[in-house]
Protein backbone atom coordinates (compact mmCIF):
# COMPACT_ATOMS: atom_id res chain seq x y z
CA UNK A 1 -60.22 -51.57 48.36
CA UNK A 2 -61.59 -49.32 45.59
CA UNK A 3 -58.34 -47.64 45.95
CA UNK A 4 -56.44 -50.09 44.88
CA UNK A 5 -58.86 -51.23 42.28
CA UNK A 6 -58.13 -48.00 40.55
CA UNK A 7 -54.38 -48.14 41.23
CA UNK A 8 -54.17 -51.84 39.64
CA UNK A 9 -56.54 -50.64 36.53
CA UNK A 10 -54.18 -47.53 36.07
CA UNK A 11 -50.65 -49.63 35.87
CA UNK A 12 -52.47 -52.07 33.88
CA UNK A 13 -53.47 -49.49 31.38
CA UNK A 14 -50.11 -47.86 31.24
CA UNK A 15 -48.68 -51.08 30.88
CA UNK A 16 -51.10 -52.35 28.44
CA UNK A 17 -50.46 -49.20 26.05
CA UNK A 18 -46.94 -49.28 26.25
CA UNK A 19 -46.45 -52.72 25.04
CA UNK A 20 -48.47 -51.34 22.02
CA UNK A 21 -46.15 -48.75 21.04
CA UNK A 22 -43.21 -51.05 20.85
CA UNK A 23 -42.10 -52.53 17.56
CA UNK A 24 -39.43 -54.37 15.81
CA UNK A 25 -36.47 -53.40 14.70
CA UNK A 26 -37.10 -52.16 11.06
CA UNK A 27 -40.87 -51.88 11.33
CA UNK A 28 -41.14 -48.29 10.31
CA UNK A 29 -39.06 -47.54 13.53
CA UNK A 30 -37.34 -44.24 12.72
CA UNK A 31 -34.96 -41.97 14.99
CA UNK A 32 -35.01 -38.31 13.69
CA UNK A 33 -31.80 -36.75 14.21
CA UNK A 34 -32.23 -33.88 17.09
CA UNK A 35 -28.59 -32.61 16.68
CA UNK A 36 -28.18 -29.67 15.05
CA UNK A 37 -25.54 -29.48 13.00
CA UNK A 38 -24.07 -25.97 13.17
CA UNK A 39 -22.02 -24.82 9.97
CA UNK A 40 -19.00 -26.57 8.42
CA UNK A 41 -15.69 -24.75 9.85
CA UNK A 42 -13.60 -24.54 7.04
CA UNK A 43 -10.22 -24.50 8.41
CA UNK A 44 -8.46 -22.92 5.66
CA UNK A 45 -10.74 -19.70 5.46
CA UNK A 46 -8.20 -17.96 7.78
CA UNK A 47 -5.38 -18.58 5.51
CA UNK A 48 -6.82 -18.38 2.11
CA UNK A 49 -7.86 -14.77 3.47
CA UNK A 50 -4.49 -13.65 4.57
CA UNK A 51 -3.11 -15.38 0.84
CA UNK A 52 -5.53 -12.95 -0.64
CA UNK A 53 -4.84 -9.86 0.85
CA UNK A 54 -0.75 -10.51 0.48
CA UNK A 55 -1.37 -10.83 -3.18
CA UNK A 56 -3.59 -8.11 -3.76
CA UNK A 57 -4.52 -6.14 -0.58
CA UNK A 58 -8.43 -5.89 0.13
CA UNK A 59 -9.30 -9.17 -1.57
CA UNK A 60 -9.42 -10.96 1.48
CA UNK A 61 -11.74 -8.72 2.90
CA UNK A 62 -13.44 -9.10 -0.35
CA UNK A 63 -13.21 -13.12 0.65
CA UNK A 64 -14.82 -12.54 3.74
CA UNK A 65 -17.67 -10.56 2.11
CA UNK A 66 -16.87 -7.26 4.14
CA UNK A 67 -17.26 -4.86 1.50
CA UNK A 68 -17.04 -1.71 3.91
CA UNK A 69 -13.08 -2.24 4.62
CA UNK A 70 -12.44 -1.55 1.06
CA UNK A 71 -12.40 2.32 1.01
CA UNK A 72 -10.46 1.74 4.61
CA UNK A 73 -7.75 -0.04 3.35
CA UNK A 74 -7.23 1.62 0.04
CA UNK A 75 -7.69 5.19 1.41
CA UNK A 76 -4.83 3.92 4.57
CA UNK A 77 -2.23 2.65 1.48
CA UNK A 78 -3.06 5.09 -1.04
CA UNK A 79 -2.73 7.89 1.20
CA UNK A 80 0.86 6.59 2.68
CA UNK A 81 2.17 6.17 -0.77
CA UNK A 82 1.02 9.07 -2.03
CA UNK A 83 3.35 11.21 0.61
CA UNK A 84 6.15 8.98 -0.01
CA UNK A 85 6.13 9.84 -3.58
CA UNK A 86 5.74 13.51 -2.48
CA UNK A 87 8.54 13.80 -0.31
CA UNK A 88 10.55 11.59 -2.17
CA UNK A 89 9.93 13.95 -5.25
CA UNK A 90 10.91 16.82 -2.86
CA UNK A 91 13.76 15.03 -1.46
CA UNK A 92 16.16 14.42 -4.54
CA UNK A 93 15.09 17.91 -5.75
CA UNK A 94 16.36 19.39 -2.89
CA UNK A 95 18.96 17.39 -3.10
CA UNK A 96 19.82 17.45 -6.92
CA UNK A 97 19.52 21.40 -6.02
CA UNK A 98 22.69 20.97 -3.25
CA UNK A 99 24.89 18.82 -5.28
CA UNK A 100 24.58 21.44 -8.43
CA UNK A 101 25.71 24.15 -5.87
CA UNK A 102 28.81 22.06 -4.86
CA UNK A 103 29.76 22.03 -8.40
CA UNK A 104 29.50 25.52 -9.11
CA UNK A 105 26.30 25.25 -11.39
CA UNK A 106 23.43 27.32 -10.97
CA UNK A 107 20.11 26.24 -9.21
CA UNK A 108 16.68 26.93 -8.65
CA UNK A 109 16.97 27.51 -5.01
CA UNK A 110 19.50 30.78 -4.58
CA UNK A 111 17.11 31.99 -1.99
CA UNK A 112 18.28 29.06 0.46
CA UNK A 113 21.93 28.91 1.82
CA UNK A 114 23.43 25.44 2.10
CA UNK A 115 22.49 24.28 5.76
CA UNK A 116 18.48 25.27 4.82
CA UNK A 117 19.13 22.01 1.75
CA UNK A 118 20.69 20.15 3.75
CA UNK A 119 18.27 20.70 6.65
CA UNK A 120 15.26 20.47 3.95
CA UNK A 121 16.87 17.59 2.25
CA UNK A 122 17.07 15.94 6.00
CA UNK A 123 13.44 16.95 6.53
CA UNK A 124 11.97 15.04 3.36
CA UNK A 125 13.21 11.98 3.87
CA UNK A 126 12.60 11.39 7.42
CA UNK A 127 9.18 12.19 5.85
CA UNK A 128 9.59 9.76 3.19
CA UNK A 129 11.29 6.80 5.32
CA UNK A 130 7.99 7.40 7.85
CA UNK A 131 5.26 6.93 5.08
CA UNK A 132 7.43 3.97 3.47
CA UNK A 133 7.16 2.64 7.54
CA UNK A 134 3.15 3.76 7.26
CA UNK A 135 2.74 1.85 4.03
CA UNK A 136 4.54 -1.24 5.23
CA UNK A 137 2.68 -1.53 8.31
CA UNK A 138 -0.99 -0.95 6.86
CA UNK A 139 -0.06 -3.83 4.41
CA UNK A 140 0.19 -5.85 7.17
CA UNK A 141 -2.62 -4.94 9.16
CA UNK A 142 -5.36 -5.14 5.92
CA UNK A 143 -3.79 -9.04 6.27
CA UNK A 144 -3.96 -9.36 9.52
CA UNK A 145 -7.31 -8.07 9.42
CA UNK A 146 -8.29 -10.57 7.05
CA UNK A 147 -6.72 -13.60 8.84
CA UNK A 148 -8.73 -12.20 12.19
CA UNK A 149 -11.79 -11.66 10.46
CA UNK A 150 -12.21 -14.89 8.62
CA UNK A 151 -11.51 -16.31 12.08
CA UNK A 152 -14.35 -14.68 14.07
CA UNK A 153 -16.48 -15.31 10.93
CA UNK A 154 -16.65 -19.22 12.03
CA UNK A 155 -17.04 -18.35 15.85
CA UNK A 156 -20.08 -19.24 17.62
CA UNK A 157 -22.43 -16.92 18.76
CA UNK A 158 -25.31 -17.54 20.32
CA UNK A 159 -27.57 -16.01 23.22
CA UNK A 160 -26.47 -18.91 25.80
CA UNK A 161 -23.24 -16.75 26.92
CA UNK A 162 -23.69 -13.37 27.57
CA UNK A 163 -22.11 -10.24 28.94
CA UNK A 164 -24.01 -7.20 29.71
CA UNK A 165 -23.96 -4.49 32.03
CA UNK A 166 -26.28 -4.45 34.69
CA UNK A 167 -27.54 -1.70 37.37
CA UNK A 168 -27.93 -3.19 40.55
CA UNK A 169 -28.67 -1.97 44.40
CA UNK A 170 -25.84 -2.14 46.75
CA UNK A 171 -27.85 -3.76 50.07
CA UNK A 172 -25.27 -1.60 52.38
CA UNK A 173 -25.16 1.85 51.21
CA UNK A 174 -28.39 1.61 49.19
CA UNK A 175 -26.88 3.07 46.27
CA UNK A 176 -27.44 2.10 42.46
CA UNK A 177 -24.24 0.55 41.23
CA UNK A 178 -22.80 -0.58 37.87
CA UNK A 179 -21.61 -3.97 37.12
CA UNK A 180 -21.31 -6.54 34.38
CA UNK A 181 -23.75 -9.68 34.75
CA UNK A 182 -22.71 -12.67 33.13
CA UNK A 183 -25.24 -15.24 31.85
CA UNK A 184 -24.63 -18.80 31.12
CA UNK A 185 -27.81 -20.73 29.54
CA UNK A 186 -27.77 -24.23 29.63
């Protein structure tokens, strides 16, 4: 009987206070907002990036505020131009040097027979035709870098995924093995 004298009072109360805590619509009745909002994706980052380094390489890396690549991509295009105005020099001088000895005039380079300028000449501008290839293909790559970049900059990343390796005892052989545990938080 006391039992459920103290069963009755204690549904009663929590009844009682509930009612209490209810109010109308409008009556100071606030809902705060619990969902995070996580940082605007722009959608044109990627591509204003890539615009930026076609026009002037390394400004798109300048766009996506990674400073660092700078020296990386002017040191990978001025280097390859650099040799291709080097052998490119070397090439039409060797070459300027053959074409005077087919026409009887004298040139700079008596101490090589024809096949060494033509061989020489041959030599330069594979070199040349490589570094114009070099040039070309680092151009692409600081934009491709950019477009990539500005990608991953708006990718989520947070500690609710994650990959890491992990040492763990193998229950047959009772040896310490590596492996890769993967962790999903909820």
């Amino acid at each position: 009987m006391i039992r459920s004298f103290y069963i009755l009072l204690f549904v009663f109360l929590l009844g009682s206070s509930s009612s209490f805590a209810q109010t109308e619509l409008g009556e100071g009745l606030r809902v705060k907002d619990t969902i995070k909002k996580s940082s605007e994706i722009n959608v044109l980052a990627p591509s204003k990036a890539a615009f930026y380094s076609a026009v002037f390489p390394g400004m798109g890396q300048v766009y996506n505020k990674k400073y660092w690549k700078l020296p990386l991509v002017y040191g990978a295009l001025g280097t390859t131009i650099y040799f291709y105005i080097s052998n490119n020099r070397k090439y039409h001088l060797y070459r300027d040097a053959y074409k005077q000895r087919l026409e009887g005039l004298p040139d700079n380079y008596t101490y090589l027979d024809n096949s060494r300028l033509i061989s020489a000449q041959k030599f330069y501008q594979k070199n040349r035709d490589l570094s114009a290839l070099l040039t070309g293909l680092f151009y692409i790559l600081n934009i491709v870098d950019a477009n990539v970049d500005a990608h991953l900059m708006q990718f989520n990343v947070n500690d609710k995924l994650t990959v890491k390796p992990d040492l763990y005892r193998n229950e047959f052989t009772t040896r310490e093995n590596l492996g890769i545990c993967l962790t999903l938080k909820l």
